[in-house]
N, C-alpha and C. Protein backbone atom coordinates (compact mmCIF):
# COMPACT_ATOMS: atom_id res chain seq x y z
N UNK A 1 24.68 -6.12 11.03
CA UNK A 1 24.94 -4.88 10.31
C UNK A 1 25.08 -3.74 11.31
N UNK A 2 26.37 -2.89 11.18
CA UNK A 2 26.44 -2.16 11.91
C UNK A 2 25.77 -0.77 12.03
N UNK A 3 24.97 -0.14 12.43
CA UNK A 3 24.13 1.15 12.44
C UNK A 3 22.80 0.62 12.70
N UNK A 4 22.49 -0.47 12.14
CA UNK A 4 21.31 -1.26 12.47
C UNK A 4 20.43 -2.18 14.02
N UNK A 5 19.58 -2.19 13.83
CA UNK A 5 18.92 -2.70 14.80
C UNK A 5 18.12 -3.62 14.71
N UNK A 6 17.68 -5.09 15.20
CA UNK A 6 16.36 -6.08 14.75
C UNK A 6 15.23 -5.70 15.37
N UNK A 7 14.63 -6.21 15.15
CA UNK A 7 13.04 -6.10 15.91
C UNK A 7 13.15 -6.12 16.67
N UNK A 8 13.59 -7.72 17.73
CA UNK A 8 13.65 -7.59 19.08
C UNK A 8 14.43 -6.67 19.85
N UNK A 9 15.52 -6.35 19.18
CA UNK A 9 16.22 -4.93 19.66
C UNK A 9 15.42 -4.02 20.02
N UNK A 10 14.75 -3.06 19.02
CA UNK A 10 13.57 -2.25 18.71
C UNK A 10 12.69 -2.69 20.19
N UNK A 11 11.90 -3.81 19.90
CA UNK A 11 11.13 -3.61 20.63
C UNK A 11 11.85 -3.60 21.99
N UNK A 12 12.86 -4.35 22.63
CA UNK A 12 13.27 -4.06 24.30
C UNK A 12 13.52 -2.60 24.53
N UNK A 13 13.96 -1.89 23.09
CA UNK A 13 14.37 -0.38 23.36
C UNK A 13 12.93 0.59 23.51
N UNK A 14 12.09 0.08 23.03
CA UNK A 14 10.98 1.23 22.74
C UNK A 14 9.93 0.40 23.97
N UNK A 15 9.95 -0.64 24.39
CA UNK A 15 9.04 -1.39 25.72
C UNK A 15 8.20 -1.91 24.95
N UNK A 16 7.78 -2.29 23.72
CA UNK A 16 6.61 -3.09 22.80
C UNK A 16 7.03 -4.27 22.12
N UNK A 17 5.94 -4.66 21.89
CA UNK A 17 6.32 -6.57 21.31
C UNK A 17 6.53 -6.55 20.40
N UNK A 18 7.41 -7.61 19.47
CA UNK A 18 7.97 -7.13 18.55
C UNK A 18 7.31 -7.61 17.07
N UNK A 19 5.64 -8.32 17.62
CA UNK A 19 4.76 -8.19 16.51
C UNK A 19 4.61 -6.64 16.12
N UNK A 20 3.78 -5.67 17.24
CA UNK A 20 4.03 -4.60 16.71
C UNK A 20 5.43 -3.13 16.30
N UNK A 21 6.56 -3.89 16.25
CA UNK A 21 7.12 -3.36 15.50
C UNK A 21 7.26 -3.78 14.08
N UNK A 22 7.13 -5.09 13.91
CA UNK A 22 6.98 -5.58 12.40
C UNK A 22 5.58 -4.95 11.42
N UNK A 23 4.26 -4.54 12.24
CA UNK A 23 3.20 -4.16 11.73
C UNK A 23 3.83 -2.38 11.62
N UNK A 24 4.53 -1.70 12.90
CA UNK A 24 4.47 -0.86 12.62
C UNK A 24 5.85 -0.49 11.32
N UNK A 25 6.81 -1.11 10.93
CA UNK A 25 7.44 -1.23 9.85
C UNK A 25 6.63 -1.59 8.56
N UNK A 26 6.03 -2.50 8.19
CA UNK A 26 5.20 -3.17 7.65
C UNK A 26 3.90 -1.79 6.68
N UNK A 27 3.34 -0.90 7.93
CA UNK A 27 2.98 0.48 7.66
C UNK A 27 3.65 1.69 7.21
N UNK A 28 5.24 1.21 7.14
CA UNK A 28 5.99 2.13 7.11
C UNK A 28 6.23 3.72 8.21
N UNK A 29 5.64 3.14 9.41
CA UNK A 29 5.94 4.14 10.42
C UNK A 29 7.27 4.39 11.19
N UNK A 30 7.58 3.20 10.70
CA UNK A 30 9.46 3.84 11.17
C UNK A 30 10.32 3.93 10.18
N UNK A 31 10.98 5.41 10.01
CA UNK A 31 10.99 5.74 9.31
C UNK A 31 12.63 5.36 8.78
N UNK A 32 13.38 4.58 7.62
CA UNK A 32 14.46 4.31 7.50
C UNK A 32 14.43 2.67 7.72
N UNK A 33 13.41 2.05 7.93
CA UNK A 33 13.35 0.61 8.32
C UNK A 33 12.99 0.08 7.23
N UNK A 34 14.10 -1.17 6.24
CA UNK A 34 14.41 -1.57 5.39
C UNK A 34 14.17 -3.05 5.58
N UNK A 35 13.89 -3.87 4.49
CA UNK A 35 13.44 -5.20 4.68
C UNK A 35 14.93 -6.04 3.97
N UNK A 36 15.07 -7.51 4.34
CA UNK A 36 16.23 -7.71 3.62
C UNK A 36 15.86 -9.51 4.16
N UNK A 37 15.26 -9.65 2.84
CA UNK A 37 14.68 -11.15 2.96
C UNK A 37 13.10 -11.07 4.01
N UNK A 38 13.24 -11.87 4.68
CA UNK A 38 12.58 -11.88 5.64
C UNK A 38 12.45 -10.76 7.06
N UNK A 39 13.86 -10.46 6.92
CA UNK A 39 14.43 -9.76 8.48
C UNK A 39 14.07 -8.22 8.38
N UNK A 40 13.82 -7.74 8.75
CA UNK A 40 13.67 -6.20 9.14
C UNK A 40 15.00 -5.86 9.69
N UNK A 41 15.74 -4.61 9.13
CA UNK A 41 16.45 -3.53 9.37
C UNK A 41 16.34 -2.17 10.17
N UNK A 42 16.24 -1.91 11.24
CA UNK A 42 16.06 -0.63 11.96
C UNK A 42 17.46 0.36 12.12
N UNK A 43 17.04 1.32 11.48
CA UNK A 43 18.12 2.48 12.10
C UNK A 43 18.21 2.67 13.70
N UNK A 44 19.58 2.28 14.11
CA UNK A 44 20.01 2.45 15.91
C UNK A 44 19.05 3.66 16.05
N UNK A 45 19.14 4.49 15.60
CA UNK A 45 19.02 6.12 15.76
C UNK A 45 17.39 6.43 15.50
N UNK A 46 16.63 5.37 15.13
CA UNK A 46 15.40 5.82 14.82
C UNK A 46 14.47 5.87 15.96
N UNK A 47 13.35 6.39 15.96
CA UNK A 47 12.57 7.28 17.01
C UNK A 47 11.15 6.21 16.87
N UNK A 48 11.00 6.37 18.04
CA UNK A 48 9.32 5.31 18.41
C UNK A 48 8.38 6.34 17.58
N UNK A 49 7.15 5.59 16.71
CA UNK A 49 6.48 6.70 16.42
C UNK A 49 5.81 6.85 17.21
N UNK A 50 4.62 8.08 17.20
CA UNK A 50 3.90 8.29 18.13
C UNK A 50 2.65 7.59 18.32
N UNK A 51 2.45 7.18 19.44
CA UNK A 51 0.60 6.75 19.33
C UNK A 51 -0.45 7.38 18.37
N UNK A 52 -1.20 6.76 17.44
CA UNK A 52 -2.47 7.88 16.94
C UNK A 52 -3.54 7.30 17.39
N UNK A 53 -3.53 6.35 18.54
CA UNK A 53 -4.98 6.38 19.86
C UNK A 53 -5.51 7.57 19.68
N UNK A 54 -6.90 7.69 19.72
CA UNK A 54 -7.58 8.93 19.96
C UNK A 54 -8.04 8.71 21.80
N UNK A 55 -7.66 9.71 22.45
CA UNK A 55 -7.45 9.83 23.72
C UNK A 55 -8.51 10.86 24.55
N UNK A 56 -8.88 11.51 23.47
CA UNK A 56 -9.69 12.75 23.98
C UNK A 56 -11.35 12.30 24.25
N UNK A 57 -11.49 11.03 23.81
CA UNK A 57 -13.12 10.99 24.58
C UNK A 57 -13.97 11.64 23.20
N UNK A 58 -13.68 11.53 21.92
CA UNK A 58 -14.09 13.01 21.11
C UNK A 58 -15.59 11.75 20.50
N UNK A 59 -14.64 10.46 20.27
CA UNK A 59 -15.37 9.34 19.67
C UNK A 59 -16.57 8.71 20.49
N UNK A 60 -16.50 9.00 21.98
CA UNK A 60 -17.11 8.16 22.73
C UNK A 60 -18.63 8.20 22.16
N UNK A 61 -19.70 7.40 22.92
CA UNK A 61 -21.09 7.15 22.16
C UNK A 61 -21.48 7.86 20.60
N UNK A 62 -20.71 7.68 20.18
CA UNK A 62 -20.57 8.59 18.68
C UNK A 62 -21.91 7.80 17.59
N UNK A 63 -22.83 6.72 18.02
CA UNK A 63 -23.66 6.48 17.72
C UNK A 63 -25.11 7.05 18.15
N UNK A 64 -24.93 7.47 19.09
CA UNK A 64 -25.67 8.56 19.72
C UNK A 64 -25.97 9.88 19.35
N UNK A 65 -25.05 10.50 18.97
CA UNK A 65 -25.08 12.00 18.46
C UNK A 65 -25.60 11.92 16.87
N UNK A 66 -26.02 10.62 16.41
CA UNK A 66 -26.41 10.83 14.51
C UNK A 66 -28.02 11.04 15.09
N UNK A 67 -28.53 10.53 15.69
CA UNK A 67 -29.98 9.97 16.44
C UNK A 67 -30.52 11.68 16.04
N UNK A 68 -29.92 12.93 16.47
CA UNK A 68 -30.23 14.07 16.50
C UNK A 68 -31.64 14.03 15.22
């Protein structure tokens, strides 16, 4: 299909495996990515989402701070 993209496409374009592009479709985080049988559909044009890792250290020993 032309405008479209597969998973493994997806993932060589964005550098990730292409389990997690099926989970992140699957979540609906890419946005325009359509199912059709089995196969996943990606828009050429669609955008990696962003990480939501928490990065800031905010969580660290967070079992610690209830103790108060």
């Amino acid at each position: 299909m032309e405008g479209y993209m597969t998973i493994k496409q997806a993932a060589e374009k964005w550098e990730v495996t292409p389990r997690r592009i099926q989970k992140l479709c699957v979540d609906g985080r890419i946005v325009g990515a359509t199912k059709f049988g089995r196969d996943w559909a990606i828009p050429a044009d669609a955008v990696k989402p962003g990480d939501k890792r928490i990065t800031t250290g905010e969580y660290k020993n967070w079992r610690k701070k209830s103790d108060k």
